[in-house]
Each structure stands twice: as structure tokens, then as C-alpha cells.
Protein backbone atom coordinates (compact mmCIF):
# COMPACT_ATOMS: atom_id res chain seq x y z
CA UNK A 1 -2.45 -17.25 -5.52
CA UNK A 2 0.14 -16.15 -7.60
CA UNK A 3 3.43 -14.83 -6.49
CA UNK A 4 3.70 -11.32 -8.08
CA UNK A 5 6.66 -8.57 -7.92
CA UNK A 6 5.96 -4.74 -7.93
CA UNK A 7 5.75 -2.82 -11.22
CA UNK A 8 8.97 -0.51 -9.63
CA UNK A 9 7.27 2.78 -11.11
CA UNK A 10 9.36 5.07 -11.81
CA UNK A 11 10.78 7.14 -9.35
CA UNK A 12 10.00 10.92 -9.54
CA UNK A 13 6.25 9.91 -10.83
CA UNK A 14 3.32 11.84 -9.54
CA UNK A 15 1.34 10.34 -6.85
CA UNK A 16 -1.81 9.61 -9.32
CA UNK A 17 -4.94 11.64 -7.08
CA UNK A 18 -7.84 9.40 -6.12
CA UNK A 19 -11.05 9.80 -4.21
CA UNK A 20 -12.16 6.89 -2.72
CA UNK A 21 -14.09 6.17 0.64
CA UNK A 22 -12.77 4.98 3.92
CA UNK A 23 -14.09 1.50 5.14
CA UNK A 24 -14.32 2.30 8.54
CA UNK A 25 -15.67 6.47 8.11
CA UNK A 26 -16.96 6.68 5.03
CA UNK A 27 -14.96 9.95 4.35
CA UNK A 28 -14.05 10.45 1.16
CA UNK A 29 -10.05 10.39 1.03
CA UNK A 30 -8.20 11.53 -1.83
CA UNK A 31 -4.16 13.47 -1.83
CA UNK A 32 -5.77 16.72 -0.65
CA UNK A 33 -6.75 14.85 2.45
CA UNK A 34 -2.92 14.27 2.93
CA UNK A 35 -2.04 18.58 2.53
CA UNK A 36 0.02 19.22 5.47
CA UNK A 37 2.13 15.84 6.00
CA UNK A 38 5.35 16.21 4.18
CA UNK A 39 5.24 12.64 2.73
CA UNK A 40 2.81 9.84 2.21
CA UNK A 41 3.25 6.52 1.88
CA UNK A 42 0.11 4.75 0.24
CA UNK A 43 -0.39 0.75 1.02
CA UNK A 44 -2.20 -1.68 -1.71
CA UNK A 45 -3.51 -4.58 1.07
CA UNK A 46 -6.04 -6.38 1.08
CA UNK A 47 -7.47 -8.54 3.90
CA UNK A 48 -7.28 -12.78 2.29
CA UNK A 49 -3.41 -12.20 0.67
CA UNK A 50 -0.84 -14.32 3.10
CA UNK A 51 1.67 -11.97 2.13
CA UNK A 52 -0.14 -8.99 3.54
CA UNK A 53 -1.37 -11.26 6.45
CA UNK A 54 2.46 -11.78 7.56
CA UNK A 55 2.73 -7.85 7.70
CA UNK A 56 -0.14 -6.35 8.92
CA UNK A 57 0.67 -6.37 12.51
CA UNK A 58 4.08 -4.58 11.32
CA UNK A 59 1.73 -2.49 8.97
CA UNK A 60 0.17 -1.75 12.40
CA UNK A 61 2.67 -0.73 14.14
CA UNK A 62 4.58 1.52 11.56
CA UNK A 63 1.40 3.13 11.62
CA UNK A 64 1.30 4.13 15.71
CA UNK A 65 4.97 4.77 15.41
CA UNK A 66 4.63 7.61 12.98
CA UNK A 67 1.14 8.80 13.94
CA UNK A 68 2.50 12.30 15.50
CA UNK A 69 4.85 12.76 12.56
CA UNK A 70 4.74 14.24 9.22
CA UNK A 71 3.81 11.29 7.47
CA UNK A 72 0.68 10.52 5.84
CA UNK A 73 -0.67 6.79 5.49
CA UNK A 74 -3.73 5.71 3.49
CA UNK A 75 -4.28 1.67 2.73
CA UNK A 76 -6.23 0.87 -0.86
CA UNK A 77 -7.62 -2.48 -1.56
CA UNK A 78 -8.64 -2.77 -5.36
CA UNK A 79 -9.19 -6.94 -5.58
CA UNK A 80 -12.52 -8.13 -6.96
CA UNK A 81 -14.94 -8.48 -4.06
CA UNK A 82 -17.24 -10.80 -5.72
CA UNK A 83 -14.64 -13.48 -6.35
CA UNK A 84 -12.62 -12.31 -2.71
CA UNK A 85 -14.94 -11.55 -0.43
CA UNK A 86 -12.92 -11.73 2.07
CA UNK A 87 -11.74 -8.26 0.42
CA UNK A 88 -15.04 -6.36 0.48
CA UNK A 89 -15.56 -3.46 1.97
CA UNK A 90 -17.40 -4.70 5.11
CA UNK A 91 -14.68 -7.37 5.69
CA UNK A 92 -11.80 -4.65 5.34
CA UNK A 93 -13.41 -2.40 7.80
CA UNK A 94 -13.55 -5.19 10.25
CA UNK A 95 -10.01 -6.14 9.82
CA UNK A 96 -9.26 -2.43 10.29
CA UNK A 97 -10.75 -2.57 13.06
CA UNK A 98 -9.28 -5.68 14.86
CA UNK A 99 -5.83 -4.79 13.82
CA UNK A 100 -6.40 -1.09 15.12
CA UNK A 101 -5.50 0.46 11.74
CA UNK A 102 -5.24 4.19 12.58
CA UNK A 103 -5.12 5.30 8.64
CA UNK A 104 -7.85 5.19 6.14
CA UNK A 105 -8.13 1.82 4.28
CA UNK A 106 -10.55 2.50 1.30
CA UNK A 107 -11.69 0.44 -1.65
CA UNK A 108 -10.98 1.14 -5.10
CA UNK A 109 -13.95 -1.07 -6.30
CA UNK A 110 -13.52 -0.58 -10.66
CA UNK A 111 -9.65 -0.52 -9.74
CA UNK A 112 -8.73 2.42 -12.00
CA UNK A 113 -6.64 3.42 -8.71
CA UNK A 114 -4.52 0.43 -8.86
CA UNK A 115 -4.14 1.21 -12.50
CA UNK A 116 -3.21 4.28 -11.76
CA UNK A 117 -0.40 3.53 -9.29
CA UNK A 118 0.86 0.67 -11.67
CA UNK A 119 -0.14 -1.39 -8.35
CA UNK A 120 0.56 -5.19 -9.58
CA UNK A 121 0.35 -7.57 -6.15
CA UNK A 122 -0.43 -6.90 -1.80
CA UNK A 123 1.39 -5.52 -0.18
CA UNK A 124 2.97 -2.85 -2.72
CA UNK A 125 4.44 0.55 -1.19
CA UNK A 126 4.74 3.60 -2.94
CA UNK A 127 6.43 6.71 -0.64
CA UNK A 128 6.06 10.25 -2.24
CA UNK A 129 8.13 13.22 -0.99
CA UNK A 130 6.17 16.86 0.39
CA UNK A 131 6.26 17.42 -4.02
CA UNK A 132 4.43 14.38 -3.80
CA UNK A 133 6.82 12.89 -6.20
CA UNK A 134 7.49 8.94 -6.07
CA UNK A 135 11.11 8.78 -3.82
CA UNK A 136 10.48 4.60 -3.12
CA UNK A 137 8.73 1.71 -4.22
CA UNK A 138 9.47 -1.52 -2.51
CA UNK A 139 9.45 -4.12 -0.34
CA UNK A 140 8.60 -3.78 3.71
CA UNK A 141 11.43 -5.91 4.34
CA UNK A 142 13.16 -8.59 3.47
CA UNK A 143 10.52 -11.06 5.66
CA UNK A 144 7.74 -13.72 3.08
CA UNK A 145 5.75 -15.86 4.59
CA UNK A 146 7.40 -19.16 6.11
CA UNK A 147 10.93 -17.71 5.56
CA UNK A 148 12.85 -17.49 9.40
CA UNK A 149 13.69 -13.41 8.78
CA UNK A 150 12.37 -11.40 11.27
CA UNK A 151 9.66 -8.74 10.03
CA UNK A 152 11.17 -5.76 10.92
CA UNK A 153 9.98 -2.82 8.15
CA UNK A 154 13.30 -1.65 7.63
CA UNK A 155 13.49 -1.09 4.04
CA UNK A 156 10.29 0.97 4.13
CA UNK A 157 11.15 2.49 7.36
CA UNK A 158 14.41 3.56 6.40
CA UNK A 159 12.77 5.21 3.18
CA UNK A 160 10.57 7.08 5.49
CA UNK A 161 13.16 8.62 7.93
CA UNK A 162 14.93 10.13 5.14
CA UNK A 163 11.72 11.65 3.41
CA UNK A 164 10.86 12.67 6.54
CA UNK A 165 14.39 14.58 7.28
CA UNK A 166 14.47 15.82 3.77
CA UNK A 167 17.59 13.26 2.92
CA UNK A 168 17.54 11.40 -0.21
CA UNK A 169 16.28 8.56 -0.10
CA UNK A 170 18.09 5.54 -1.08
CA UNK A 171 17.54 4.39 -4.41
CA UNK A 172 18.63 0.68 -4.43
CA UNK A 173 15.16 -0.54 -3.82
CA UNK A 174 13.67 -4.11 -3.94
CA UNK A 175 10.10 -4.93 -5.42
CA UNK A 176 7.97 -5.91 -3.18
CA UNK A 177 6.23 -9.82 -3.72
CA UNK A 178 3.05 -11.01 -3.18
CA UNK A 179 -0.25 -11.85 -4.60
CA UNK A 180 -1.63 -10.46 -7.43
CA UNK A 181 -4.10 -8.21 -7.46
CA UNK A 182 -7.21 -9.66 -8.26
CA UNK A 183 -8.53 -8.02 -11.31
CA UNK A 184 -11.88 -8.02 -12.44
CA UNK A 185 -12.26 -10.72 -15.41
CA UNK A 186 -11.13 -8.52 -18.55
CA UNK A 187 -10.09 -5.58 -16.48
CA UNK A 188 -6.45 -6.63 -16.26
CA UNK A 189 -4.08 -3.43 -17.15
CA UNK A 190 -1.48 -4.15 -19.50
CA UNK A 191 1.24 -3.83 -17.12
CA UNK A 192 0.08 -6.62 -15.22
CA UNK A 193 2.28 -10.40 -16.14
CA UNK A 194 0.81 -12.29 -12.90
CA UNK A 195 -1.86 -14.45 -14.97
């Protein structure tokens, strides 16, 4: 494991469109799927990361709490399933499954989407506006794993009740930490200073 800080994209960016399957449906999912919420916040997890392990219940619950709103959620996993298999495709639908994830959670198996998104550890956020342009990148909260802070989502949530209510949103953000992604050998992006 090594402990790895968001890129920060820059704000304003263009959610990068994907099309990638759901775990649990099969559908194919890409930003078109997303049309008529007025943001879209878009999760790299995976399902072995302690990091994301000590948020997923909140991940969870965000989820139900917002599922009659105008938000849009979709979780991508991009690690290397032959050297995590704990993040393959069958293993992430079954821990969609047991935590009652009510989004799609797809698999970006050649990890171009991850590229794309300048996604660098799990969990990383990324919140785009009804322009789908980029309005936070950060950190759930201030809870890691074994600190004595409460996981409460309030960075993230407060980012999303002011896209939602067409306020700005805040732009003193903190990266978000965790592992690294886990890049196919030789597939690393340039971006990427985990390794």
C-alpha cells in the first residue's frame, strides 16, 4: 500500500465521457446515462483499499440520502485485477451488493478512465456541475483509517448541497489520501508519483 494524495484536477475541467459496464447490471454506463441529474459526483473505489474500506458505509449512505435528488453517482474501480483480485469485477459486484450500493460501480479494466480523470489513489471524488464542469475534487472528510475523527462526509457533502442549489461551491478543497491505484505493470500515467 502506498499512501497517495489526489491529482487536484483542475477545476472547471470536463468530466472526461466513459463507457464502461456496471458490475452488478451489466448496463453500459457512460455521462449520457447521467442526462437529467444536475450534477454528478463520480467515485474511484475499489473493494481491498483500507482507505475506501473506512468509507464505504458513509459512501453508502450518501448514496440513499441523495437517491431522490438531482444528483448523479457512478463508482469506477480501475486497479489491476490480476494482481488485486479482490478488485475484479465479480468481487466488486458482491461488495455492491452487501453494502447495498444503489449507483453503478463499473470497472475500467485497461484504466484509460482513471487516466482520463487524472484519478491517482481510492477513494478520489470528482463533483461536476449540470455543465458537467469539475466544481470539487477532494477528500470525503477529514476521517483515515485509525485516526479518532468521526466519518461524517462533510467536505463532499457540503460540495454537493451547493451544486445542487446552484451556489458556488467552495473552492478551498483538500486532496483526498489513499492507496494508489494499482496500475497495470508499465501502464502507469505520467501524472502518477505513488511508486
Amino acid at each position: 500500500m502506498v499512501r497517495t494524495a489526489s491529482t487536484m484536477l483542475d477545476l472547471g475541467t470536463q468530466a472526461p465521457d466513459f463507457s464502461l459496464a456496471d458490475v452488478v447490471t451489466g448496463k453500459t454506463i457512460s455521462l449520457a446515462t447521467f442526462t437529467e441529474k444536475k450534477a454528478l459526483l463520480v467515485m474511484f473505489i475499489c473493494r481491498h483499499c483500507p482507505y475506501v474500506k473506512h468509507v464505504q458505509n458513509e459512501l453508502a449512505k450518501l448514496a440513499k440520502d441523495y437517491q431522490d435528488s438531482a444528483l448523479g453517482i457512478v463508482a469506477i474501480s480501475s486497479n489491476d485485477a490480476e494482481t488485486y483480485p479482490d478488485d475484479s469485477p465479480e468481487s466488486l459486484k458482491e461488495m455492491a451488493n452487501e453494502l447495498g450500493f444503489d449507483f453503478p460501480y463499473c470497472y475500467d479494466e485497461d484504466q484509460s478512465v482513471a487516466k482520463s480523470y487524472a484519478a491517482a489513489c481510492t477513494p478520489d471524488f470528482y463533483l461536476f456541475d449540470e455543465n458537467r464542469e469539475l466544481v470539487y475534487r477532494g477528500q470525503l472528510d477529514d476521517s483515515r483509517p485509525k485516526s479518532d475523527i468521526p466519518i461524517t462526509g462533510k467536505d463532499l457533502r457540503a460540495a454537493i448541497e451547493a451544486a445542487l442549489n446552484g451556489k458556488e461551491v467552495d473552492q478551498n478543497q483538500r486532496a483526498s489520501l489513499g492507496c494508489n491505484i494499482k496500475w497495470k505493470e508499465g501502464n502507469e500515467p505520467t501524472y502518477f508519483s505513488g511508486l
